[in-house]
Protein backbone atom coordinates (compact mmCIF):
# COMPACT_ATOMS: atom_id res chain seq x y z
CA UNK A 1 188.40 186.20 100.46
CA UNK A 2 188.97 187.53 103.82
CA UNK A 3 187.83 184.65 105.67
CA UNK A 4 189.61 183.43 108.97
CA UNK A 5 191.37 180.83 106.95
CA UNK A 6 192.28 182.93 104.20
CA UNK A 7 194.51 185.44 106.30
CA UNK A 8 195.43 182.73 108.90
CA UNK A 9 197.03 180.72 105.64
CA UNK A 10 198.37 184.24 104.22
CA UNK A 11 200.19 184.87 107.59
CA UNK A 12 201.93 181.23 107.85
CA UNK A 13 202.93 180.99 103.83
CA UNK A 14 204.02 184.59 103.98
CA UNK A 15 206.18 183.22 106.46
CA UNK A 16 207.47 180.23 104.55
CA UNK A 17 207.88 182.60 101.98
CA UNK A 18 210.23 184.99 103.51
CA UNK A 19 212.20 182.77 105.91
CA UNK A 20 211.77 179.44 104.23
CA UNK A 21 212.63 181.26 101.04
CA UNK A 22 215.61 182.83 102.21
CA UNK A 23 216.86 179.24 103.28
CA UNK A 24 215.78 177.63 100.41
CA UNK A 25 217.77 180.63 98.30
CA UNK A 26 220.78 180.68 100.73
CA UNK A 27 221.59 177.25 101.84
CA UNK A 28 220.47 175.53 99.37
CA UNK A 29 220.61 177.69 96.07
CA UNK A 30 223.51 180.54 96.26
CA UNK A 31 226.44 177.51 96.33
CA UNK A 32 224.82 175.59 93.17
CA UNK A 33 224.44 179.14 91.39
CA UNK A 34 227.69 179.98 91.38
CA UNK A 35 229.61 179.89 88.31
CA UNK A 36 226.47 179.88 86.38
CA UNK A 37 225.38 183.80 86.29
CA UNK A 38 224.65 185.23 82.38
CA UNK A 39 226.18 187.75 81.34
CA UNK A 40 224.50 190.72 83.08
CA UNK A 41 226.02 192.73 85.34
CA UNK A 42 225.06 194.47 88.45
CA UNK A 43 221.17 193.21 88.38
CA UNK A 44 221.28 191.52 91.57
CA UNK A 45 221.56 193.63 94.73
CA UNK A 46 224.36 193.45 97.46
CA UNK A 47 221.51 193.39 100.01
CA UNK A 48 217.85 192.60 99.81
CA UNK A 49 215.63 195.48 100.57
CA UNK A 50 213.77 193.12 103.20
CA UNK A 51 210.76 195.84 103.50
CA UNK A 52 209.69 195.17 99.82
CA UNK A 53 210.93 191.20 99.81
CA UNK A 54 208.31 191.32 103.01
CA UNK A 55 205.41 192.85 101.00
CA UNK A 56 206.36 190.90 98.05
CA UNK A 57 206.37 187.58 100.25
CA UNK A 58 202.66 188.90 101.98
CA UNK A 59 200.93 189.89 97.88
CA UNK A 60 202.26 186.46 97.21
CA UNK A 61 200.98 184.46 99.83
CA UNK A 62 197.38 186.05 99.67
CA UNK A 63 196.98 185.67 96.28
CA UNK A 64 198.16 181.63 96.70
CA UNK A 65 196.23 181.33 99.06
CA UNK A 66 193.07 182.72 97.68
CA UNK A 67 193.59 181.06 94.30
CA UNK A 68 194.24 177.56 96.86
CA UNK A 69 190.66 178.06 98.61
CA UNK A 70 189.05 178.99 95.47
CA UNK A 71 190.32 176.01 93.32
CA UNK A 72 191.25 173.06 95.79
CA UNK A 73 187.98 171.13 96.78
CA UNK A 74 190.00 169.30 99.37
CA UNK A 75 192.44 170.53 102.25
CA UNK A 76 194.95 167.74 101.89
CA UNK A 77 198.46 167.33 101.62
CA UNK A 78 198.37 165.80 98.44
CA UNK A 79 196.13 168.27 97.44
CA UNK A 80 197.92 170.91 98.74
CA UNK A 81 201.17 169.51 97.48
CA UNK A 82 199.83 169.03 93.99
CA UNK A 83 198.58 172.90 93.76
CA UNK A 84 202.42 174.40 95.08
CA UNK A 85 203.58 172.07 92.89
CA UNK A 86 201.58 173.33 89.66
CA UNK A 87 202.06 176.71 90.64
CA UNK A 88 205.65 175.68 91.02
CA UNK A 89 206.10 174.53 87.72
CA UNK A 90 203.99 177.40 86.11
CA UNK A 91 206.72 180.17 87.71
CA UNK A 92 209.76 178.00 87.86
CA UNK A 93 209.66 176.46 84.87
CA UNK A 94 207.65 178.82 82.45
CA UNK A 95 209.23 182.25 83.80
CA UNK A 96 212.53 181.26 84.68
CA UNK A 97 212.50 180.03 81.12
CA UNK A 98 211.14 183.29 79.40
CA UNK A 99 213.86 184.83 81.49
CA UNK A 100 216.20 182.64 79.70
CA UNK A 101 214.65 183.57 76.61
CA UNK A 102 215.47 186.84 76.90
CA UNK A 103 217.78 188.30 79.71
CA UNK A 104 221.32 187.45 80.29
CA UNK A 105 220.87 186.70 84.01
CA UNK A 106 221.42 182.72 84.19
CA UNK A 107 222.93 180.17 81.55
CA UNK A 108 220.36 176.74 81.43
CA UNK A 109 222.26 175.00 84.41
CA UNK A 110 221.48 178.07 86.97
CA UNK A 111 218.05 178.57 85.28
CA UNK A 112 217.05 174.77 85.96
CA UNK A 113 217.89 175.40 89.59
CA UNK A 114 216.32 177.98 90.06
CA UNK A 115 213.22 176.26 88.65
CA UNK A 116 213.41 173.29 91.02
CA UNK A 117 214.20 175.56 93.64
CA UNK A 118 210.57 177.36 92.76
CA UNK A 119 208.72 174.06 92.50
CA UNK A 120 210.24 172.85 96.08
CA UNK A 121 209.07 176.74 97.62
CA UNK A 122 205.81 176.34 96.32
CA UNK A 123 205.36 172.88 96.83
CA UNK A 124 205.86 173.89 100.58
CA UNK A 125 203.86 176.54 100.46
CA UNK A 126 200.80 174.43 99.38
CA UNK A 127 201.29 172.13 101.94
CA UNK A 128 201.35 174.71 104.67
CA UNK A 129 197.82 175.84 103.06
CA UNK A 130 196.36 172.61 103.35
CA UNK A 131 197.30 172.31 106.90
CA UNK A 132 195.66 175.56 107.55
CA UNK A 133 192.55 175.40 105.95
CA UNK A 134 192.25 171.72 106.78
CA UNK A 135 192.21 172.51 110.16
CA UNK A 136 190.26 176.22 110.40
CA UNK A 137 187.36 175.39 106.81
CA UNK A 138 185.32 173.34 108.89
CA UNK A 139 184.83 176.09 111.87
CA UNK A 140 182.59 177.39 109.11
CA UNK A 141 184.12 179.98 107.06
């Protein structure tokens, strides 16, 4: 659990996490968003609070990875790949639909991006795994 690999992998998806999230959310997602907010007001902040988004981004990335080293028999990119993309799908799809279900924050168009948006981050995210346990598992961890 807190192998060389494990917090070497934690410290470069935390990473992705935080920076390539904030890209991902920014560039990518804030311009395709617009115009498709629910209903409720006032539930997004002005600002991140960056100190919790940073912890948040860290608990994240040590549980992937652990759950990555645990369940993937093989550090590939396919394989890592295949696991962001399942974990993708199981956040993006099944709780940004739930949140559908029952909050006002998105209408279906926003809440699909946002999904895809989650299955791309993860997707990453596994990859980035399997590069770094594919290259420190064998040193005998």
């Amino acid at each position: 659990m807190f192998s060389k690999s494990n917090l070497i992998s934690t410290l470069v998806t935390a990473l992705w996490a935080y920076i390539g999230g904030g890209l991902l959310w920014i560039i990518i997602a804030t311009p395709l968003l617009e115009g498709h907010e629910g209903t409720a007001t006032g539930v997004w902040k002005e600002s991140p609070d960056h100190l919790h988004l940073i912890i948040g981004c860290i608990i994240m990335a040590f549980a992937f990875s652990t759950i990555y080293s645990k369940l993937s028999g093989r550090h590939s990119l396919f394989h890592g790949a295949k696991f962001g993309l399942s974990v993708g799908i199981l956040i993006g799809f099944g709780d940004r639909f739930i949140d559908f279900a029952v909050a006002n924050i998105m209408d279906l168009t926003g809440t699909l991006i946002s999904a895809v948006v989650y299955v791309v981050w993860f997707a990453v995210m596994g990859i980035l795994a399997s590069l770094v346990y594919g290259k420190t598992s064998s040193s005998g961890d």
